[in-house]
N, C-alpha and C. Protein backbone atom coordinates (compact mmCIF):
# COMPACT_ATOMS: atom_id res chain seq x y z
N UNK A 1 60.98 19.69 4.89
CA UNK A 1 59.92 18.92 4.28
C UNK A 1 59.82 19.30 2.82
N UNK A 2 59.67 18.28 1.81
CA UNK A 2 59.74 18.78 0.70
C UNK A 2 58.04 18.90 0.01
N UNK A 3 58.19 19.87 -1.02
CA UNK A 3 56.74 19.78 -1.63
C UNK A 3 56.44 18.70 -1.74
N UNK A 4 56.29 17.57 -2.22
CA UNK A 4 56.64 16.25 -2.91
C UNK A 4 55.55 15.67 -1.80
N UNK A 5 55.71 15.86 -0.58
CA UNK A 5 55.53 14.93 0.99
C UNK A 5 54.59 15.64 1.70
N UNK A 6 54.32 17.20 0.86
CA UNK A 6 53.60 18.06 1.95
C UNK A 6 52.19 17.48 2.34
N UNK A 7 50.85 16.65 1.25
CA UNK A 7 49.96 15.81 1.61
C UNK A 7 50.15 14.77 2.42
N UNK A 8 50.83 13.99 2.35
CA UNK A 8 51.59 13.19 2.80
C UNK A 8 51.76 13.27 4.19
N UNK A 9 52.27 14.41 4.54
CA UNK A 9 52.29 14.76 6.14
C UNK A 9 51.50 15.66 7.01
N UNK A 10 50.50 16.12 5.95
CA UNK A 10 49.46 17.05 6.21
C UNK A 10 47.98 16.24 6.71
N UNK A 11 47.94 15.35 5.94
CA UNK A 11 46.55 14.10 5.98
C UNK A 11 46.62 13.82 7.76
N UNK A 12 47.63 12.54 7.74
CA UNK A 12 47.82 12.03 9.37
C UNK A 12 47.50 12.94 10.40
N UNK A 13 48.78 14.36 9.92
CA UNK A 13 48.38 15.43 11.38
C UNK A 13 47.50 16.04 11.51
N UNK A 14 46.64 16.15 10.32
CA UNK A 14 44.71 16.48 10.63
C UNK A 14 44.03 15.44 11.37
N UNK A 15 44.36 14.20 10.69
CA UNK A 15 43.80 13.15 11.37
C UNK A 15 43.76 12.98 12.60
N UNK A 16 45.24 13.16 13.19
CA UNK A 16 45.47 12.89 14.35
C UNK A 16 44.50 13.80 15.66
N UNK A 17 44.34 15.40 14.90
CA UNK A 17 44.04 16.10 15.61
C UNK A 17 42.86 16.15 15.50
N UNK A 18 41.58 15.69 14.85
CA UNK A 18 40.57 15.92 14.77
C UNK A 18 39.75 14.81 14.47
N UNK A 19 40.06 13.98 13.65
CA UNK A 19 39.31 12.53 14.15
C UNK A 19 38.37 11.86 15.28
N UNK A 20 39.21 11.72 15.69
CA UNK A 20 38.42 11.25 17.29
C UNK A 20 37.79 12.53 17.95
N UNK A 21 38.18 13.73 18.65
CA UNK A 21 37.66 14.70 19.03
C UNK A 21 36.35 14.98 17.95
N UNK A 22 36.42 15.24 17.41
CA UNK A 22 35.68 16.00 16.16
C UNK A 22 35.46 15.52 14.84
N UNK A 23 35.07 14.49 14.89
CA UNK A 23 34.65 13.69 13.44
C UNK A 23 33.87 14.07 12.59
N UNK A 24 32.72 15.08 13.11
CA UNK A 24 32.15 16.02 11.85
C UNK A 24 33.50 16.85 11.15
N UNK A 25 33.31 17.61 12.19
CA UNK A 25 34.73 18.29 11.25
C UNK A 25 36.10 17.86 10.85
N UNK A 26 36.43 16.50 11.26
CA UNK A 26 37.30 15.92 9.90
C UNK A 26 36.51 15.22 8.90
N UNK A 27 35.63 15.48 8.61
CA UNK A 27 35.39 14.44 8.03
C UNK A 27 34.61 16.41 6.77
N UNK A 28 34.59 17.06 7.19
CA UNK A 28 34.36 18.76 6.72
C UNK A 28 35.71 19.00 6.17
N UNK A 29 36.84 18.61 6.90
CA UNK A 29 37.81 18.71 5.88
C UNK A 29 38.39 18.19 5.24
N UNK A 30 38.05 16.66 5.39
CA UNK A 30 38.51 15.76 4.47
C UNK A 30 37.23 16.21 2.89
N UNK A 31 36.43 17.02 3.38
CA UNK A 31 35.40 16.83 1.82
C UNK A 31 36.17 18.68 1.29
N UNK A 32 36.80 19.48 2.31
CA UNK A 32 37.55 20.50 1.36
C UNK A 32 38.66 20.16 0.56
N UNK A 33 39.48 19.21 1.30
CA UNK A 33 40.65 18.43 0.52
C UNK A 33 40.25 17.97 -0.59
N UNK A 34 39.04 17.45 -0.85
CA UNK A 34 38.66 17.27 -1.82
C UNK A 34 38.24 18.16 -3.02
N UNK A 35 37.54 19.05 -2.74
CA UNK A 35 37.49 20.11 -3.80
C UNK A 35 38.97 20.89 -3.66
N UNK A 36 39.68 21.04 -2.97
CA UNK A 36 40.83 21.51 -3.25
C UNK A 36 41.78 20.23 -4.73
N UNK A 37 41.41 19.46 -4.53
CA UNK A 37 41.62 18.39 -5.60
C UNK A 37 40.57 18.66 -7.17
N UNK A 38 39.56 18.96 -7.08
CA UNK A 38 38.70 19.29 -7.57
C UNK A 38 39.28 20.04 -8.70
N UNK A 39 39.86 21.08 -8.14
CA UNK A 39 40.10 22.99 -8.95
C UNK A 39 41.84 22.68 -9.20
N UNK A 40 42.11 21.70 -8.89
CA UNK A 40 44.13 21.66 -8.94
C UNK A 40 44.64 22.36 -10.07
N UNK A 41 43.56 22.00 -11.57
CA UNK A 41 43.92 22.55 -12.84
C UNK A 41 44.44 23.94 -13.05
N UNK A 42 43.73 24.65 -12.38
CA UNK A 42 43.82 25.88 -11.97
C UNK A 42 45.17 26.54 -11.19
N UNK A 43 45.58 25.37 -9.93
CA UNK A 43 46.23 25.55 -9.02
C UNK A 43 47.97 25.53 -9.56
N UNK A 44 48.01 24.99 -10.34
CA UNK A 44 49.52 24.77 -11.14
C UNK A 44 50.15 24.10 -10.14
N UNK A 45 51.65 24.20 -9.75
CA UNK A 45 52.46 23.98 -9.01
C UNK A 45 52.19 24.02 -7.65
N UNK A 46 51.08 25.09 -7.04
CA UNK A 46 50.78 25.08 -5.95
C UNK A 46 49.46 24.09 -5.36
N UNK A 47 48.97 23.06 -6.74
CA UNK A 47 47.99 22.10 -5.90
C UNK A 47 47.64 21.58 -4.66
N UNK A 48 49.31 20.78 -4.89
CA UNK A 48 49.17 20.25 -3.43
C UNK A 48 49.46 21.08 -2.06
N UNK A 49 49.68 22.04 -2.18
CA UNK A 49 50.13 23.28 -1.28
C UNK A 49 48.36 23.65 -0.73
N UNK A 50 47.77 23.90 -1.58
CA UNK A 50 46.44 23.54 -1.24
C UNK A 50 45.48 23.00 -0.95
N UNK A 51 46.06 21.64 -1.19
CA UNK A 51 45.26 20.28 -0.61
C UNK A 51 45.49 20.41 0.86
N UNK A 52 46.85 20.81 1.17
CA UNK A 52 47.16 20.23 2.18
C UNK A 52 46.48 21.30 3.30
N UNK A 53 47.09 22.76 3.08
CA UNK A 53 45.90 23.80 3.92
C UNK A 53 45.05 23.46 3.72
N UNK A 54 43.83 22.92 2.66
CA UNK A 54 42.07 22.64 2.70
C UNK A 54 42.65 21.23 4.34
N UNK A 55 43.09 20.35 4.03
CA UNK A 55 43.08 19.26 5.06
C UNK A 55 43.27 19.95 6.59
N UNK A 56 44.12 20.78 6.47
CA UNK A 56 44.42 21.23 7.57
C UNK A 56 43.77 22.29 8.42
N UNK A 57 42.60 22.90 7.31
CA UNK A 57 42.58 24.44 7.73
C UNK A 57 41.88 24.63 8.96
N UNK A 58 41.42 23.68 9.68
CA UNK A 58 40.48 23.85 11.27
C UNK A 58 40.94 22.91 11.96
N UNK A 59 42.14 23.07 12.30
CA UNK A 59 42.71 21.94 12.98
C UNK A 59 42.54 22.28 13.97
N UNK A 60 42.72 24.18 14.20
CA UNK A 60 42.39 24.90 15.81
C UNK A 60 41.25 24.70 16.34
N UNK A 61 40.14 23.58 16.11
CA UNK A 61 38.98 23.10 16.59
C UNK A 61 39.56 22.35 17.25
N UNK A 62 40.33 21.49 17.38
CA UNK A 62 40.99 20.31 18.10
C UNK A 62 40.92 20.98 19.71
N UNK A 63 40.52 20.18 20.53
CA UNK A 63 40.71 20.61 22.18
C UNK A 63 41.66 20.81 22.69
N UNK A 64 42.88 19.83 21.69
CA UNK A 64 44.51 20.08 22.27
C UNK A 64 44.66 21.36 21.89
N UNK A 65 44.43 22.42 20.76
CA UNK A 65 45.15 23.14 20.23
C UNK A 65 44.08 24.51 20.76
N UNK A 66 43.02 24.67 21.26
CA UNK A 66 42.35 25.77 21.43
C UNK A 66 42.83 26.58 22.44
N UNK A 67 43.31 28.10 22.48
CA UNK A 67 43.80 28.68 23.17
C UNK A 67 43.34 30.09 23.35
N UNK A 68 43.08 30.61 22.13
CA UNK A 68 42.67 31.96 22.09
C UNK A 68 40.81 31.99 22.16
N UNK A 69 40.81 30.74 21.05
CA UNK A 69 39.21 30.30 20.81
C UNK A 69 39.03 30.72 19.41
N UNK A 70 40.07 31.09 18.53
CA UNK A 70 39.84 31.74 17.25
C UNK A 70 40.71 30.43 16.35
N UNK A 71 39.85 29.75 15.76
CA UNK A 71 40.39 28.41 15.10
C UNK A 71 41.55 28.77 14.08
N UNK A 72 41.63 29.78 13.49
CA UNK A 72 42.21 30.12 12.48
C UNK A 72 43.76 30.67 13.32
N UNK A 73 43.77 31.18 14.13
CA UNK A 73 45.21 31.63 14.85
C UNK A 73 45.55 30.53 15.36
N UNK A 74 44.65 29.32 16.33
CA UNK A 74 45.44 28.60 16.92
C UNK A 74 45.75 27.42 16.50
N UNK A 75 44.88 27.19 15.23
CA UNK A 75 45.34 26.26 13.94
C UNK A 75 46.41 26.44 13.65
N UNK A 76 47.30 28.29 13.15
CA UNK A 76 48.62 28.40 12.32
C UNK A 76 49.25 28.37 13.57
N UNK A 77 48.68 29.29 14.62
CA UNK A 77 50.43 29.12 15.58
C UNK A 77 51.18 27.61 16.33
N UNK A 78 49.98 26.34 15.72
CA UNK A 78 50.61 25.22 16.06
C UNK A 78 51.22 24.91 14.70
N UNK A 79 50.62 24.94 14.09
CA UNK A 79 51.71 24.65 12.39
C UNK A 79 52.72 25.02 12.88
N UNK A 80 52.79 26.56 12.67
CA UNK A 80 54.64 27.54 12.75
C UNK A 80 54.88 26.77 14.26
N UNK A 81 54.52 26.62 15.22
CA UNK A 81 55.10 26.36 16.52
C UNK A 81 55.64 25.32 17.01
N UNK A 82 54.62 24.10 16.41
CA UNK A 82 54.84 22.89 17.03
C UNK A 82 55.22 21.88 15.71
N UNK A 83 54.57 22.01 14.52
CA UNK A 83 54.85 21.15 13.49
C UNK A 83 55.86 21.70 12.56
N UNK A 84 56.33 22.73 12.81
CA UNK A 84 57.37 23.40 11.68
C UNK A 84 56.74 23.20 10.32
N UNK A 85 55.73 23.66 10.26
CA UNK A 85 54.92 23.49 8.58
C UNK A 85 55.68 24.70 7.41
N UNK A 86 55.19 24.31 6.56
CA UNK A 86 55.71 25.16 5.19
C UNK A 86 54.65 26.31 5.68
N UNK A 87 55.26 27.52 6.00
CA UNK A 87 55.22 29.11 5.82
C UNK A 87 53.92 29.15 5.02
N UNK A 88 53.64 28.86 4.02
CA UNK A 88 52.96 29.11 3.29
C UNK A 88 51.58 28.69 3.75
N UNK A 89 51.67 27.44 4.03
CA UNK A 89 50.58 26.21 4.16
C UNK A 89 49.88 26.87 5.65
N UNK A 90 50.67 27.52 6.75
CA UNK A 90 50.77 28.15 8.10
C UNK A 90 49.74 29.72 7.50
N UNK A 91 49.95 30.06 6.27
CA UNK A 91 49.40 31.48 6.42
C UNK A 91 48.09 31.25 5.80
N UNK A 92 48.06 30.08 5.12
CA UNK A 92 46.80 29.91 3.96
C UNK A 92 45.32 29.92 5.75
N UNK A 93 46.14 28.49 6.40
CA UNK A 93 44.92 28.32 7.64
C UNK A 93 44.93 29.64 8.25
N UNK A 94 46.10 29.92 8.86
CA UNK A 94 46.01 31.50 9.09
C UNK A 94 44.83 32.50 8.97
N UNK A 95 44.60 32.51 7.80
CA UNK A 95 43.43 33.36 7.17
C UNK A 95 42.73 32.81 5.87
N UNK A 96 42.43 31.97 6.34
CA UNK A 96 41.08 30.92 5.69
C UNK A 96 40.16 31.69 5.73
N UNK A 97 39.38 31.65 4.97
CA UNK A 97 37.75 31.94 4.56
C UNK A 97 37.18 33.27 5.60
N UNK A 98 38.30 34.42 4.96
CA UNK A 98 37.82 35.28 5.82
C UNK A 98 38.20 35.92 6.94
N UNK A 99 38.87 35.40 7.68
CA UNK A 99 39.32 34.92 8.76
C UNK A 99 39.68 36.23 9.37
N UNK A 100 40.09 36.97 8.67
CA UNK A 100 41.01 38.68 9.06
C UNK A 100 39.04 39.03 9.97
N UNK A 101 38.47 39.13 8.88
CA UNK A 101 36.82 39.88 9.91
C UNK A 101 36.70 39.00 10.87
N UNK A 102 36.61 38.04 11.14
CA UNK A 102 35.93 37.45 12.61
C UNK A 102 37.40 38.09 13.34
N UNK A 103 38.49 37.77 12.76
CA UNK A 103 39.73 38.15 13.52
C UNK A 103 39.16 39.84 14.41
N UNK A 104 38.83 40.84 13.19
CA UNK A 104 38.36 41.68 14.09
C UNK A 104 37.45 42.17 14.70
N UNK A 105 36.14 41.06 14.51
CA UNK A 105 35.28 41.14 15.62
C UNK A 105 35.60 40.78 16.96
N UNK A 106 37.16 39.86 16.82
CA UNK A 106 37.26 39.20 18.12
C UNK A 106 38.32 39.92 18.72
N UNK A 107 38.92 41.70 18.39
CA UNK A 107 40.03 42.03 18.59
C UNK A 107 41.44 41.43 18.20
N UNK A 108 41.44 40.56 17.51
CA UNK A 108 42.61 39.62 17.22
C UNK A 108 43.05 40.19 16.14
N UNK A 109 42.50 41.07 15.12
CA UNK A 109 42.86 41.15 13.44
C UNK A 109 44.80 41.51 13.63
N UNK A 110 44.62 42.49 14.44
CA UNK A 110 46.13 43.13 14.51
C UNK A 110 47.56 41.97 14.92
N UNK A 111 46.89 40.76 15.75
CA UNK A 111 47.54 40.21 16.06
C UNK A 111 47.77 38.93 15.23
N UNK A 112 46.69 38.51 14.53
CA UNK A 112 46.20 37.36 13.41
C UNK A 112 47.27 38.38 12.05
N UNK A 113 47.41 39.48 12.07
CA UNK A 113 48.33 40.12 10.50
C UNK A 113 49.62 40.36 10.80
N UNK A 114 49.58 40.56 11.98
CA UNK A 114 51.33 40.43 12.71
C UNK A 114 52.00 39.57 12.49
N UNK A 115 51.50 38.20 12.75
CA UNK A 115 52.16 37.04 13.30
C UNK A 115 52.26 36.57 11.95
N UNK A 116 51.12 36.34 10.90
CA UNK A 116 51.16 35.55 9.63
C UNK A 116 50.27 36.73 8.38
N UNK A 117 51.25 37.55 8.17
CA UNK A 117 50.99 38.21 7.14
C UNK A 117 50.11 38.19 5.72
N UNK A 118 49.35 38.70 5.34
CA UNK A 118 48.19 37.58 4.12
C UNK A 118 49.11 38.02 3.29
N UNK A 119 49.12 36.76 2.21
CA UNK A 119 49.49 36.70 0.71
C UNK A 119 49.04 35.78 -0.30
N UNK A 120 49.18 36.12 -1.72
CA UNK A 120 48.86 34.83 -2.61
C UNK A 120 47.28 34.75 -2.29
N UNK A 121 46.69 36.24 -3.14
CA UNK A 121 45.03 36.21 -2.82
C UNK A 121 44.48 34.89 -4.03
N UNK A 122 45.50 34.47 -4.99
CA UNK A 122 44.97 33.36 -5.50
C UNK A 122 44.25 32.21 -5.26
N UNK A 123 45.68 32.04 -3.95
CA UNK A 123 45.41 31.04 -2.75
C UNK A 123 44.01 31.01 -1.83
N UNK A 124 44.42 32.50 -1.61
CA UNK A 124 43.22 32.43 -0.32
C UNK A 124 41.74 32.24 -0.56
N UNK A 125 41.54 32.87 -2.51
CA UNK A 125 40.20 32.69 -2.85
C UNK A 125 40.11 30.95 -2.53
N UNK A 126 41.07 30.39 -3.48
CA UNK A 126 40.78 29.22 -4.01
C UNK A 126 40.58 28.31 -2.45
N UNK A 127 40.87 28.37 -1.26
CA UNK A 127 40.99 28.01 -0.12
C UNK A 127 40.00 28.35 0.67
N UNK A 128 39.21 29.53 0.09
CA UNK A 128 37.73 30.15 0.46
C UNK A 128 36.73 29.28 -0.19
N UNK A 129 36.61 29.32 -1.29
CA UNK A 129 35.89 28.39 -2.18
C UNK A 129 35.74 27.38 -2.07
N UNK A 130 36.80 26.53 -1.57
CA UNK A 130 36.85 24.98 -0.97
C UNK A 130 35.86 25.03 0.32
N UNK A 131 36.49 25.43 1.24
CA UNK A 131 35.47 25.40 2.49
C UNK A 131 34.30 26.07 2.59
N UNK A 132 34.12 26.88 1.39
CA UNK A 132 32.56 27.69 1.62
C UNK A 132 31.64 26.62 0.13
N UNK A 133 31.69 25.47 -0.50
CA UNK A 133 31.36 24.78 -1.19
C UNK A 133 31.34 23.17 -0.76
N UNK A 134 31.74 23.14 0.63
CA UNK A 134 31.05 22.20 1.46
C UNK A 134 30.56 21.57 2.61
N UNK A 135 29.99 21.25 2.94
CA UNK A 135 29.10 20.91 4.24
C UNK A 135 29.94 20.68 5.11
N UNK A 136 29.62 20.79 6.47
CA UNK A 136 30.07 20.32 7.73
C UNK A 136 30.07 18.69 7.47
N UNK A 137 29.80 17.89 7.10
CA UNK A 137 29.66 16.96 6.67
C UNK A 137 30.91 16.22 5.69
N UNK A 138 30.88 17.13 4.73
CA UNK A 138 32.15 16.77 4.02
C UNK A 138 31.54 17.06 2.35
N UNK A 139 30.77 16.94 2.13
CA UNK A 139 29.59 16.71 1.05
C UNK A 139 29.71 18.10 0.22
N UNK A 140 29.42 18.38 -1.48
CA UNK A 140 29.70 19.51 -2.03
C UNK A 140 27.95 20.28 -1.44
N UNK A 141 28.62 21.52 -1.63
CA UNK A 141 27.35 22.59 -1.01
C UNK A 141 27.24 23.53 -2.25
N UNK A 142 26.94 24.66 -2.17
CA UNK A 142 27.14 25.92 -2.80
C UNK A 142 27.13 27.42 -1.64
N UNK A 143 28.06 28.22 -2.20
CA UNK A 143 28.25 29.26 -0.56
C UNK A 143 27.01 29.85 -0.02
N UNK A 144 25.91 30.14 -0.80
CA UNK A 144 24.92 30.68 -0.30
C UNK A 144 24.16 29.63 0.85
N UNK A 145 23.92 28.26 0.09
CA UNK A 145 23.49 27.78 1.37
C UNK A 145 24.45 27.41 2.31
N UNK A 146 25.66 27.09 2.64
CA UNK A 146 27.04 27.48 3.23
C UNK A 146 26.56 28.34 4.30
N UNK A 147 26.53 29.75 4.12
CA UNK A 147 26.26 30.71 4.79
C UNK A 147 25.27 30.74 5.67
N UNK A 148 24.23 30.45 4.68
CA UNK A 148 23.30 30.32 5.84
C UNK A 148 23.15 29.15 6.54
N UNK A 149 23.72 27.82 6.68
CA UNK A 149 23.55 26.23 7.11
C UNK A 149 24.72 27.46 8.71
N UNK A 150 25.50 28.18 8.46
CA UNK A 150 26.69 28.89 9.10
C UNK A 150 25.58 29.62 9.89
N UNK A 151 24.81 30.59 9.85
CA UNK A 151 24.42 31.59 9.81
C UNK A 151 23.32 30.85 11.21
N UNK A 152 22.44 29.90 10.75
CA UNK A 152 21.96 29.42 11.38
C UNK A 152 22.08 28.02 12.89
N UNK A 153 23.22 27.97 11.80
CA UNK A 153 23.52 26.99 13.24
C UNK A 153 24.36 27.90 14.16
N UNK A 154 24.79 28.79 14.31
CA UNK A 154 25.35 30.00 15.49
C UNK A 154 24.49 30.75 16.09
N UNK A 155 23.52 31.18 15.11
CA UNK A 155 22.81 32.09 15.37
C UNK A 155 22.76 33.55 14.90
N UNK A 156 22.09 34.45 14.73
CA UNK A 156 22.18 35.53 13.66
C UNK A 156 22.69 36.99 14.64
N UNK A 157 22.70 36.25 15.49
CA UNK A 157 23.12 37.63 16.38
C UNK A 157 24.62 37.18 17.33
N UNK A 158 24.82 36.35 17.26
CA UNK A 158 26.48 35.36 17.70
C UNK A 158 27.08 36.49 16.74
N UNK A 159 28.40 36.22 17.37
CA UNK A 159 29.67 36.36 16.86
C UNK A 159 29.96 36.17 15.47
N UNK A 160 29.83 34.74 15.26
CA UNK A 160 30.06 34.06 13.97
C UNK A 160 28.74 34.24 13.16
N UNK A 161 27.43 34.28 13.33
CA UNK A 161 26.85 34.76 13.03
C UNK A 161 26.90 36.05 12.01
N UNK A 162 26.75 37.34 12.75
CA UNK A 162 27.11 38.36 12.66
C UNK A 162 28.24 38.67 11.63
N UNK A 163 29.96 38.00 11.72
CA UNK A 163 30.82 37.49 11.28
C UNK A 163 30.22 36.97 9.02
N UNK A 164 30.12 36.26 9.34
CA UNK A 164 29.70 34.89 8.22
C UNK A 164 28.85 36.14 6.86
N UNK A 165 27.95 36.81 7.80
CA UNK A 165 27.08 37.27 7.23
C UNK A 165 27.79 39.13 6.72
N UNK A 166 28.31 39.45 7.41
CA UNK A 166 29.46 40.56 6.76
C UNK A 166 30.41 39.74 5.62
N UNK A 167 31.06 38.28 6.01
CA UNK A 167 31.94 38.25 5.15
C UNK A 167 31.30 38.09 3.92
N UNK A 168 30.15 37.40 3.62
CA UNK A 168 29.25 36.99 2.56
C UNK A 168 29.79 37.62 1.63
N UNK A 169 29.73 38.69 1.03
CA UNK A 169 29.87 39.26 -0.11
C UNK A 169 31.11 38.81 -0.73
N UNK A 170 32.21 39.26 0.38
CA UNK A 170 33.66 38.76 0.00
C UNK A 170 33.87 37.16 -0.40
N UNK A 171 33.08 36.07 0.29
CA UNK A 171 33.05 34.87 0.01
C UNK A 171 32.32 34.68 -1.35
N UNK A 172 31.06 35.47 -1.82
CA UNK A 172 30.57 34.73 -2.97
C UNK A 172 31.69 35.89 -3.73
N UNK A 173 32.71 36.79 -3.46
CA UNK A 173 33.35 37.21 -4.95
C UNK A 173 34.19 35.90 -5.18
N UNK A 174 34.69 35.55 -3.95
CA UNK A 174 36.03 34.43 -3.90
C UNK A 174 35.29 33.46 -4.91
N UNK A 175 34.12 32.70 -4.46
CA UNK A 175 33.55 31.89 -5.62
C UNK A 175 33.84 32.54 -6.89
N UNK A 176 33.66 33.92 -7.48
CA UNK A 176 32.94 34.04 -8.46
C UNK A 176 34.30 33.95 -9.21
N UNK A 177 35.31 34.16 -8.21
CA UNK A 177 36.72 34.65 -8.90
C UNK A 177 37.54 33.46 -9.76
N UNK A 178 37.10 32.19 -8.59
CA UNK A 178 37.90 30.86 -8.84
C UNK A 178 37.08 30.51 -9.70
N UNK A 179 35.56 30.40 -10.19
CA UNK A 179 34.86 29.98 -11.14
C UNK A 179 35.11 30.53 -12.45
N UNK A 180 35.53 31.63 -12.33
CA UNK A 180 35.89 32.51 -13.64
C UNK A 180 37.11 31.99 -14.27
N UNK A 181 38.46 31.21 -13.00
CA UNK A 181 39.36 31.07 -13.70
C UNK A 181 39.59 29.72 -14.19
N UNK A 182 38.38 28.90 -13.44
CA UNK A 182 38.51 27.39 -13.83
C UNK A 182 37.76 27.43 -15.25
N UNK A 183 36.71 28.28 -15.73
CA UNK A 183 36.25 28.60 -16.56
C UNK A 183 37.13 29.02 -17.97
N UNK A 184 37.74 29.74 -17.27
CA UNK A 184 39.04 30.15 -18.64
C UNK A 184 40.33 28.96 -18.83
N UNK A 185 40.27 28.57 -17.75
CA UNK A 185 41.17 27.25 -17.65
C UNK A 185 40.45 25.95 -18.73
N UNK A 186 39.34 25.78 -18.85
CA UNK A 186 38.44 24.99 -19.92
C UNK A 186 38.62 25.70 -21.03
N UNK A 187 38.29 26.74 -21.02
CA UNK A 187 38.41 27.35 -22.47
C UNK A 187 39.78 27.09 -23.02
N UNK A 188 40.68 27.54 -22.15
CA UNK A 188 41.67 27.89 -22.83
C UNK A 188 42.39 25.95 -23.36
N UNK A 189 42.17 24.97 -22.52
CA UNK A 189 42.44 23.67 -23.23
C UNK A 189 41.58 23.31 -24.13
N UNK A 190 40.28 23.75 -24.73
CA UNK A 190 39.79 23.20 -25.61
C UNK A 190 39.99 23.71 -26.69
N UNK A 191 40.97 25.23 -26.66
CA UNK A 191 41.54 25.80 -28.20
C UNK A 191 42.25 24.85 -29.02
N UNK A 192 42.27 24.60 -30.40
CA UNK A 192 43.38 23.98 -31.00
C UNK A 192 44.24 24.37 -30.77
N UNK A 193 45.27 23.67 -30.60
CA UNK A 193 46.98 24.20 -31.04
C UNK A 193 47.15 24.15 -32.15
């Protein structure tokens, strides 16, 4: 599959998998795809590499694909397994927004870093930032209320709960990180040449 095609073939197979089952949440990642479009300036060469993980990144919500119950493992091990996805695009959902801590609230961390190794913390902020800046809905948010819209609809003593509210800190640096560089990314085009 070439870069060129990776949206391209990333859109449909979200669609396919979450549409009908789960139309809030395609319709949650059709509005990250979007801020992943949003920040591209930033993203260089790897834009669409990121569009396409924001489209993809909860595909393991799908009923076909739930196995372990941890969206983020059984999202990538159908990428790498069944769709032969770009490596890359497989590690971004992998460990989306965090994903390593709920991984080890749920005993999984060892097995979630085995299988798809983290890299490219560029990525992962900018892929944090997308999904923690908008609604279940699809709609732009900001992470604090994110967290808690999260926090509250699980419950504060759940899993994810519990989860959301440890990762917090790490999620508003991820904001603070990608804001800083879209920030210098403005600056730096409005210098004369």
């Amino acid at each position: 599959m070439s870069t060129a095609t990776l949206t391209e073939w990333a859109y449909p197979l979200a669609k396919s998998l979450l549409s009908e089952p789960l139309p809030r949440r395609w319709q949650h990642s059709l509005g990250v795809a979007q801020r992943a479009r949003a920040i591209a300036e930033i993203l260089g060469p790897d834009a669409e590499l990121l569009e396409a993980a924001a489209v993809l990144h909860d595909i393991g919500y799908s009923p076909d694909l739930v196995k372990t119950g941890f969206h983020p493992l059984d999202g990538a091990r159908y990428l790498r397994d069944v769709a032969n996805a770009d490596e890359r695009v497989v590690r971004l959902v992998a460990h989306h927004s965090c994903a390593w801590m709920e991984a080890e609230s749920r005993g999984l961390r060892e097995e979630l870093e085995d299988e798809f190794p983290r890299q490219e913390p560029h990525l992962a902020d900018a892929l944090c930032f997308c999904d923690m800046n908008t609604t279940p809905d699809g709609t732009p948010t900001n992470p604090v209320d994110r967290i808690n819209e999260i926090a509250g609809r699980y419950g504060p003593d759940s899993l994810i709960g519990q989860f959301i509210r440890r990762a917090e800190p790490e999620i508003l640096l991820c904001t603070v990180r990608v804001l800083t560089r879209l920030s210098d990314a403005k600056a730096a085009s409005a210098q004369p040449m």
